[in-house]
Protein backbone atom coordinates (compact mmCIF):
# COMPACT_ATOMS: atom_id res chain seq x y z
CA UNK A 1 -84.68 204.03 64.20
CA UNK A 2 -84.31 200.04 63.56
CA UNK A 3 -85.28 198.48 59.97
CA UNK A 4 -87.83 196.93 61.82
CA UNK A 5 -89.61 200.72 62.83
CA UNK A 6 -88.60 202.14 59.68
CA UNK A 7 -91.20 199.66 58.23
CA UNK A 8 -93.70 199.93 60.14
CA UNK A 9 -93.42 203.87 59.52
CA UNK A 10 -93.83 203.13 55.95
CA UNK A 11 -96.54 201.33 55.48
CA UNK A 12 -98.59 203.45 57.91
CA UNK A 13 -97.48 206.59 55.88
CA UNK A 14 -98.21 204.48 52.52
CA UNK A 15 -101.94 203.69 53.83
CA UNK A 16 -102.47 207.83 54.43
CA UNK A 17 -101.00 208.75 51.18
CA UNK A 18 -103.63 206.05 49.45
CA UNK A 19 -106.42 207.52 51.55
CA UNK A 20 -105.58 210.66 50.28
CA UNK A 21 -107.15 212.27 46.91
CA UNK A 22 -104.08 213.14 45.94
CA UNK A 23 -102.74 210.90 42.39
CA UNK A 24 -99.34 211.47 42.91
CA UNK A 25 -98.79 208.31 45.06
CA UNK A 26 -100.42 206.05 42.30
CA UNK A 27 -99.40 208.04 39.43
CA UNK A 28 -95.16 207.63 41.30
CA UNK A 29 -96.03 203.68 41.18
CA UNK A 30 -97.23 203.57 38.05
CA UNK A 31 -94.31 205.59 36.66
CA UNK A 32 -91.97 203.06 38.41
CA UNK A 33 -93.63 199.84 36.56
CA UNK A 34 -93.31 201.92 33.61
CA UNK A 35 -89.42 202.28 34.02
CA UNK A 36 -88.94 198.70 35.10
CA UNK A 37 -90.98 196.85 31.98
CA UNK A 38 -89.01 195.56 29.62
CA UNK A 39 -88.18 197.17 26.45
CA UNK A 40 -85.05 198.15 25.27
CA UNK A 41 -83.50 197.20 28.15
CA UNK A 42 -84.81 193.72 30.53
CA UNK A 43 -86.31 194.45 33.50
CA UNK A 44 -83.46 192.47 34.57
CA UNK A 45 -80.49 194.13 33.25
CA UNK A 46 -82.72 197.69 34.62
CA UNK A 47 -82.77 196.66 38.20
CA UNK A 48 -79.50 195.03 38.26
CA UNK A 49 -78.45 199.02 36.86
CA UNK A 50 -80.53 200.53 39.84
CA UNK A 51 -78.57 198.34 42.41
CA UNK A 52 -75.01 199.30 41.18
CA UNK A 53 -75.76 202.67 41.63
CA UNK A 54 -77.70 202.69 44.61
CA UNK A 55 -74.54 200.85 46.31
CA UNK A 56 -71.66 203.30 44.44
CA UNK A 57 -73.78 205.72 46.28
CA UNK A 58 -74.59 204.35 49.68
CA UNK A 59 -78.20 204.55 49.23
CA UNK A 60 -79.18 200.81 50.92
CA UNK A 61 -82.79 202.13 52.00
């Protein structure tokens, strides 16, 4: 499957999941603005974390 599909597959899937009455799909966003805020750590220094180990472990999606 191309980036380009891949995509296009998400955001379909992401518009059922919100049409569903289901809170797990907002509750997962909310927890992931919760992680990224700022606090002890910047948002900055949190994300720049995130992409270190999502590239020591090939995870690029």
């Amino acid at each position: 499957m191309h980036v380009h599909e891949r995509n296009v597959e998400k955001r379909r899937l992401n518009g059922v999941i919100l049409k569903s009455s289901m809170k797990v799909f907002e509750a997962f966003g909310d927890l992931g603005k919760r992680v990224y805020a700022d606090g002890a750590l910047s948002k900055k220094h949190k994300e720049l974390t995130a992409l270190a180990v999502a590239v020591s472990q090939n995870c690029f999606d």
